[in-house]
C-alpha atoms as a PDB file:
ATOM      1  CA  UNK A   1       0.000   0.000   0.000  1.00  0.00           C
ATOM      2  CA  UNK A   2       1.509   3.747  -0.892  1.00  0.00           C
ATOM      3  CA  UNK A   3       0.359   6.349   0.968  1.00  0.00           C
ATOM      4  CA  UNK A   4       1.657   9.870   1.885  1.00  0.00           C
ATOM      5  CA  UNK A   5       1.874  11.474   5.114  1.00  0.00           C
ATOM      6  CA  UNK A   6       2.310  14.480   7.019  1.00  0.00           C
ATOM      7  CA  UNK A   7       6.305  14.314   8.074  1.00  0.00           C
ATOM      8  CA  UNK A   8       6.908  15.895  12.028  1.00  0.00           C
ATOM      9  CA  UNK A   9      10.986  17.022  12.472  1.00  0.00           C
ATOM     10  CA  UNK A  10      10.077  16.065  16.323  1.00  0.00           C
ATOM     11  CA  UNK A  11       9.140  12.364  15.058  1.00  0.00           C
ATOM     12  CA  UNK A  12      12.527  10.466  15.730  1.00  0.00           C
ATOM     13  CA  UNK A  13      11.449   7.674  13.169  1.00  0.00           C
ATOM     14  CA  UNK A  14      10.207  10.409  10.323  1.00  0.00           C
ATOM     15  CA  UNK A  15      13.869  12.644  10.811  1.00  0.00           C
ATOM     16  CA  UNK A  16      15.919   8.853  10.963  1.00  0.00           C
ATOM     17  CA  UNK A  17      13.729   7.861   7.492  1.00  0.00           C
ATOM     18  CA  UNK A  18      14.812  11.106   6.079  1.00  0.00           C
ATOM     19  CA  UNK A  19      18.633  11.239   6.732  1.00  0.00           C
ATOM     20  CA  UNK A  20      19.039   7.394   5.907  1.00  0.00           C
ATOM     21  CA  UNK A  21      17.327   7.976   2.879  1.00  0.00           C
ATOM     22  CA  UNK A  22      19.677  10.880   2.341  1.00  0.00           C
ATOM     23  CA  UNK A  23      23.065   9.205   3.469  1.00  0.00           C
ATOM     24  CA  UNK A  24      22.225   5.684   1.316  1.00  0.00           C
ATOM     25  CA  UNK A  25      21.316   7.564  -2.148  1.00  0.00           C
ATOM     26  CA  UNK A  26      23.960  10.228  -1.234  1.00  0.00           C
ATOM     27  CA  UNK A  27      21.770  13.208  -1.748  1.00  0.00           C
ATOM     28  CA  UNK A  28      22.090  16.646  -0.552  1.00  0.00           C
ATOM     29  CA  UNK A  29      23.655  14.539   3.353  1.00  0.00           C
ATOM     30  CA  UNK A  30      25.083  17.740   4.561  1.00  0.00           C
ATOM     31  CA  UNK A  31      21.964  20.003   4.070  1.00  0.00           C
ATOM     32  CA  UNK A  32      19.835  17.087   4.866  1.00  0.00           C
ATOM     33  CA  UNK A  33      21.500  16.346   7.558  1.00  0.00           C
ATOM     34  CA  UNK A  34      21.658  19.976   9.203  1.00  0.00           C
ATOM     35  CA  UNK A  35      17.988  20.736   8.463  1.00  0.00           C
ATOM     36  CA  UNK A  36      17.004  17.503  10.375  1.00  0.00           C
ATOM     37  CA  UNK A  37      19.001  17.109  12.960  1.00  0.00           C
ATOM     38  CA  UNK A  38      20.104  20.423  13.861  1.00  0.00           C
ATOM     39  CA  UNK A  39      23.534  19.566  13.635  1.00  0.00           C
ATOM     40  CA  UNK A  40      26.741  19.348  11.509  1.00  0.00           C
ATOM     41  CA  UNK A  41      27.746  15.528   9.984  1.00  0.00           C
ATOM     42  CA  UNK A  42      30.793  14.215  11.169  1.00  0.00           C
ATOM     43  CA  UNK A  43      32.515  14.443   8.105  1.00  0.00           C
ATOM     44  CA  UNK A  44      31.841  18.755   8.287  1.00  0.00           C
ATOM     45  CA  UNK A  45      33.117  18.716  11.565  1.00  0.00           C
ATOM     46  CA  UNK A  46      36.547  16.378  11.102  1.00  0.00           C
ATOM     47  CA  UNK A  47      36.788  19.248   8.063  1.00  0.00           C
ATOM     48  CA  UNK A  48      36.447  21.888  10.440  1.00  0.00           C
ATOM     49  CA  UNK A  49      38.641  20.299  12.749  1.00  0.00           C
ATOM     50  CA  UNK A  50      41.178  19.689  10.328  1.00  0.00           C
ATOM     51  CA  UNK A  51      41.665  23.312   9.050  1.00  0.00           C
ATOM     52  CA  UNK A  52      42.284  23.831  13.102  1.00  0.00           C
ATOM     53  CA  UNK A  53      38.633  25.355  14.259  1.00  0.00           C
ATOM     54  CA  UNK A  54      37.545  24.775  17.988  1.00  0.00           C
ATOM     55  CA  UNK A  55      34.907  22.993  19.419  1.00  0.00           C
ATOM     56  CA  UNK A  56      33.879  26.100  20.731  1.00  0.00           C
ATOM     57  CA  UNK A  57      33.858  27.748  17.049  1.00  0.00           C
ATOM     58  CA  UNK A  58      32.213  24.691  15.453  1.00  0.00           C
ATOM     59  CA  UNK A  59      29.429  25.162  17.733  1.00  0.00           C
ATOM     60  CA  UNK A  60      28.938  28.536  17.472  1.00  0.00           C
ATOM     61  CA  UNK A  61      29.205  28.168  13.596  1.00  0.00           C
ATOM     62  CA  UNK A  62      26.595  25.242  13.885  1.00  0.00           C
ATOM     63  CA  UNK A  63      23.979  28.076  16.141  1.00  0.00           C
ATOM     64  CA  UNK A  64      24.767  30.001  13.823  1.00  0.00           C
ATOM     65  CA  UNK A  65      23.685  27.500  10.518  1.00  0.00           C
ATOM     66  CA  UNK A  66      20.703  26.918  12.180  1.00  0.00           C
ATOM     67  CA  UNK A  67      19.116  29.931  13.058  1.00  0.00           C
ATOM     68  CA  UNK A  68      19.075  30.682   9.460  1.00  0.00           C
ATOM     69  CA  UNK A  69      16.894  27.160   9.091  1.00  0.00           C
ATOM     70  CA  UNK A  70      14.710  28.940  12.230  1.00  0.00           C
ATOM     71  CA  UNK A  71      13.698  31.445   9.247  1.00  0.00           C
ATOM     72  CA  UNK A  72      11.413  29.659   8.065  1.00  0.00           C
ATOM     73  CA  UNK A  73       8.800  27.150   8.149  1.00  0.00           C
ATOM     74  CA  UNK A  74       9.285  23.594   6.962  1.00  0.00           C
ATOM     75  CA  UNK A  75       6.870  21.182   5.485  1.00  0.00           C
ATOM     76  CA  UNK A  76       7.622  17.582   4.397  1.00  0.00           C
ATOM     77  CA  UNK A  77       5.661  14.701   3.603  1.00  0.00           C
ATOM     78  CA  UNK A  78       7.378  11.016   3.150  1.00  0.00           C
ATOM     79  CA  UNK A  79       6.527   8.293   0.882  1.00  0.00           C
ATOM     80  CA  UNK A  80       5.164   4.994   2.576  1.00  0.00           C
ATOM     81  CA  UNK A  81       5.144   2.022   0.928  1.00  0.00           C
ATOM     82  CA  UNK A  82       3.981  -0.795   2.732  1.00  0.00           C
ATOM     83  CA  UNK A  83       4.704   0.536   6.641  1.00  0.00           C
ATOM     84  CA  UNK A  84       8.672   1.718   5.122  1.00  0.00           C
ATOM     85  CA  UNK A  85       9.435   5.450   3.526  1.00  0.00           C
ATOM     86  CA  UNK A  86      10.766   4.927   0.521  1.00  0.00           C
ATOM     87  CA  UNK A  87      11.132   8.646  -0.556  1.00  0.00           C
ATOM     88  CA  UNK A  88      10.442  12.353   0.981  1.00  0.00           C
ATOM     89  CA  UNK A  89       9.683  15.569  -0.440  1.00  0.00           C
ATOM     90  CA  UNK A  90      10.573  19.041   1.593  1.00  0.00           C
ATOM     91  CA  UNK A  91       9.808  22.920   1.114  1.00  0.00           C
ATOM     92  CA  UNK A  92       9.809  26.063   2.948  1.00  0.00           C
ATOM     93  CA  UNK A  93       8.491  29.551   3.102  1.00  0.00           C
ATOM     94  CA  UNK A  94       9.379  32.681   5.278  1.00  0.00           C
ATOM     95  CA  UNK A  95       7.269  32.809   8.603  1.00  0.00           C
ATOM     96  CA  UNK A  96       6.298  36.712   7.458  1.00  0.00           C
ATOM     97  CA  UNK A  97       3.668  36.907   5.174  1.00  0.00           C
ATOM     98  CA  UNK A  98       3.838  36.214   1.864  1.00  0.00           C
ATOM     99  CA  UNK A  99       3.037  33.701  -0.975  1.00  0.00           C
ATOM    100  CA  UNK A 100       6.023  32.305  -2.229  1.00  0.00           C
ATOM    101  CA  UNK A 101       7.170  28.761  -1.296  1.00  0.00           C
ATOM    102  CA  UNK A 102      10.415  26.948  -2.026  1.00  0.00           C
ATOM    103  CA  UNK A 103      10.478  23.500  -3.163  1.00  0.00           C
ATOM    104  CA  UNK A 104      14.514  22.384  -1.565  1.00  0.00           C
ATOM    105  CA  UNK A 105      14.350  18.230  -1.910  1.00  0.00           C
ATOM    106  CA  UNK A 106      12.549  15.416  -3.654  1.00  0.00           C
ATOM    107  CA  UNK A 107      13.928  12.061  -3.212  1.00  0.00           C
ATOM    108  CA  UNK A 108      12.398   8.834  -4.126  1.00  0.00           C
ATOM    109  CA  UNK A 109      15.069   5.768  -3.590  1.00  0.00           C
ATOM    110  CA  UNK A 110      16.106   4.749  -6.990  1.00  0.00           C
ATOM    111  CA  UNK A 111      14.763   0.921  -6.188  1.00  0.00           C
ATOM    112  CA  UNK A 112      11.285   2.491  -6.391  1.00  0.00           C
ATOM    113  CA  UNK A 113      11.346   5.008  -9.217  1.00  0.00           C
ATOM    114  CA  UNK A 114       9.490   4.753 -12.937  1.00  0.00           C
ATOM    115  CA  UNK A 115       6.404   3.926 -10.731  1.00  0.00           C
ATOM    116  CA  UNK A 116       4.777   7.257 -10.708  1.00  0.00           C
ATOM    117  CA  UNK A 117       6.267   8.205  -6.897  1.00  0.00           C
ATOM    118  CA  UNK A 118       7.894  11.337  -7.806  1.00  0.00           C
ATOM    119  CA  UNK A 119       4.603  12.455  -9.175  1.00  0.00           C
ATOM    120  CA  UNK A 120       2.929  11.436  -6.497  1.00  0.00           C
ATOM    121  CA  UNK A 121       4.593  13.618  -4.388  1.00  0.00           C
ATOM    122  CA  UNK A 122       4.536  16.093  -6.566  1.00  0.00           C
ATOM    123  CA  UNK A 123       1.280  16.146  -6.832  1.00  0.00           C
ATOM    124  CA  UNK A 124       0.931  16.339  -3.029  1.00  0.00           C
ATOM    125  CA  UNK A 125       3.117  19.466  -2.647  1.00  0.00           C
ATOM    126  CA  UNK A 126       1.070  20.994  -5.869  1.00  0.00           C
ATOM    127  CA  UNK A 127      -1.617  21.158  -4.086  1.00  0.00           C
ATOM    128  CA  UNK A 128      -0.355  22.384  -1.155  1.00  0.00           C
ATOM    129  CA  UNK A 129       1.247  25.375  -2.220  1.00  0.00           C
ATOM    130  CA  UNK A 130      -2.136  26.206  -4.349  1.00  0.00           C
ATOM    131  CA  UNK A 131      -3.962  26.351  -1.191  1.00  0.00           C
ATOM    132  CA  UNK A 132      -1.662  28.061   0.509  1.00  0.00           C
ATOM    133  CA  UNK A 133       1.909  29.793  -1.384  1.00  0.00           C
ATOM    134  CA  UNK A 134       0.852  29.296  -4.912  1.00  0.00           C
ATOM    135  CA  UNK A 135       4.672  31.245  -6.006  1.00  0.00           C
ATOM    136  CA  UNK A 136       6.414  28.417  -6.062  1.00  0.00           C
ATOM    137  CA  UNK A 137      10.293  28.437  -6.250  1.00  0.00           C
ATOM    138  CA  UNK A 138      13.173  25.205  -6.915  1.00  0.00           C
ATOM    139  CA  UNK A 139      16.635  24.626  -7.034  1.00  0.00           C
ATOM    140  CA  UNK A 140      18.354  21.867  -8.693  1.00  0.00           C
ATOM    141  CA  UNK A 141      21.247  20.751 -10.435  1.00  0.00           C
ATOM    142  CA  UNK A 142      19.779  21.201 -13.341  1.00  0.00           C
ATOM    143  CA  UNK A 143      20.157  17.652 -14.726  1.00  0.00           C
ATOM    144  CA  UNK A 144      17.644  16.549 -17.759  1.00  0.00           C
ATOM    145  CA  UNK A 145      15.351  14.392 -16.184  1.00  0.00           C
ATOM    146  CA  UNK A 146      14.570  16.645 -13.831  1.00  0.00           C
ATOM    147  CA  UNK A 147      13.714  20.136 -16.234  1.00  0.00           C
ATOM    148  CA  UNK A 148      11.753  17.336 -17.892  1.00  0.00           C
ATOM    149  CA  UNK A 149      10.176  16.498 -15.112  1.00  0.00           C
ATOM    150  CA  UNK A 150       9.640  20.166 -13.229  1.00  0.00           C
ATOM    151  CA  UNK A 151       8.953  21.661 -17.002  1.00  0.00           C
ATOM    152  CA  UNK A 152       5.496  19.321 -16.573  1.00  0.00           C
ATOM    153  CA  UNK A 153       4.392  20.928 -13.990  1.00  0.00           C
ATOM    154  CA  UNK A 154       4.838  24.466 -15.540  1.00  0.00           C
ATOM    155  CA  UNK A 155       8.298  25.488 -14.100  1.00  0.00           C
ATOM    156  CA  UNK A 156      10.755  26.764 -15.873  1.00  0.00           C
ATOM    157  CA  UNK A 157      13.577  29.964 -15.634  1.00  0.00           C
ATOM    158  CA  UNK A 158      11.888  33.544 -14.927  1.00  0.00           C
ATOM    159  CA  UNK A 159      14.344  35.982 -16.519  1.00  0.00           C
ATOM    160  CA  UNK A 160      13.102  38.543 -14.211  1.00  0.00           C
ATOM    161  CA  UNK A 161      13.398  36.757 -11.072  1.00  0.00           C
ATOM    162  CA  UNK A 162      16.402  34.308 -11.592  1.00  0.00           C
ATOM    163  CA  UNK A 163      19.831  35.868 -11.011  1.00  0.00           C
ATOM    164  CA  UNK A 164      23.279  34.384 -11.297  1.00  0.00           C
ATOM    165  CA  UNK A 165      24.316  33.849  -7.624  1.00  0.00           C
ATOM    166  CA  UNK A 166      27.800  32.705  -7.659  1.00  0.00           C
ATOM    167  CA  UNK A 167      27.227  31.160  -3.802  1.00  0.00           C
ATOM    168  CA  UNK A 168      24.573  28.822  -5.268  1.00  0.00           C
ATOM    169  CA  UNK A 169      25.141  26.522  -7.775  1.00  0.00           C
ATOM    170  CA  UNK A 170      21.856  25.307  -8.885  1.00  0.00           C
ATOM    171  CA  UNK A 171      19.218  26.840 -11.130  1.00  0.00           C
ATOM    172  CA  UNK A 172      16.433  28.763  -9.788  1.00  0.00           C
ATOM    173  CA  UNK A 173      13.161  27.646 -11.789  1.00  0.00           C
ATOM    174  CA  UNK A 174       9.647  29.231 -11.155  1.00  0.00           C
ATOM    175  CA  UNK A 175       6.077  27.659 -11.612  1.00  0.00           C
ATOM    176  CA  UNK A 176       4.295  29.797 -14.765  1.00  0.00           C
ATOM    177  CA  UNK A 177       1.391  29.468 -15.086  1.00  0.00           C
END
């Protein structure tokens, strides 16, 4: 049975779902991983360590990192198949008023794509966001299948709104409708 549900960041199983999914399909772990858990991954901090930081500064860095996530509002909702997520989509929006939204990750596990998932959750968020944020933002890499895949949905570049932003590597694509 598929079904999609509401995903809680206090829910221990829903955040451990999330960053396993994340860690075993090696997608977006660090951000992932921050977001979630409210921390840094090891790897960041042996980095940090490593180029001679503190524990003190690591921490304070990590505060920091987070208050910027403490911005915004976070919605997720996590693909069930059969009692087990097997994929997760995320977005956020400012906590001031407003009616834009940003679409940040969509992950189904790769042993459970071409069966309509993606879509699914797509559809999901879709819906969402025209109740509620109907401007609709995402970043990506910018890989085929996915401007294939956003370009259904109406999304594409906004030469008005997207700007080069040398600190972000990923295209910024808005829903047109």
């Amino acid at each position: 049975m598929i079904e999609i549900i509401k995903g809680d960041l206090t829910n221990k199983q829903h955040t451990n779902d999330v960053v396993g999914l994340s860690l075993k399909n090696k997608f977006y772990t660090d951000q992932i991983w921050n977001m979630v858990l409210r921390k840094f991954t090891p790897q960041v901090i042996k980095r940090l360590r490593e180029l001679g930081w503190s524990d003190a500064r690591i921490e304070a860095e990590r505060v920091k990192k987070m208050e910027k996530y403490d911005k915004y509002e976070w919605e997720f909702r996590l693909l069930m198949k059969d009692g087990k997520t097997i994929g997760f989509i995320f977005w956020d929006y400012p906590k001031k008023e407003g009616k834009g939204v940003c679409l940040e990750f969509l992950l189904v596990d790769p042993a459970h794509r071409e069966n309509g998932y993606g879509k699914l959750l797509m559809d999901d968020f879709i819906v969402w966001a025209d109740a509620t944020r109907p401007d609709i933002k995402i970043q990506f890499d910018g890989n085929n299948m996915l401007r294939k895949f956003y370009t259904k949905y109406g999304f594409k570049e906004h030469p008005e709104k997207t700007k080069s932003n040398p600190f972000c590597p990923f295209l910024e694509w808005y829903r047109i409708k």
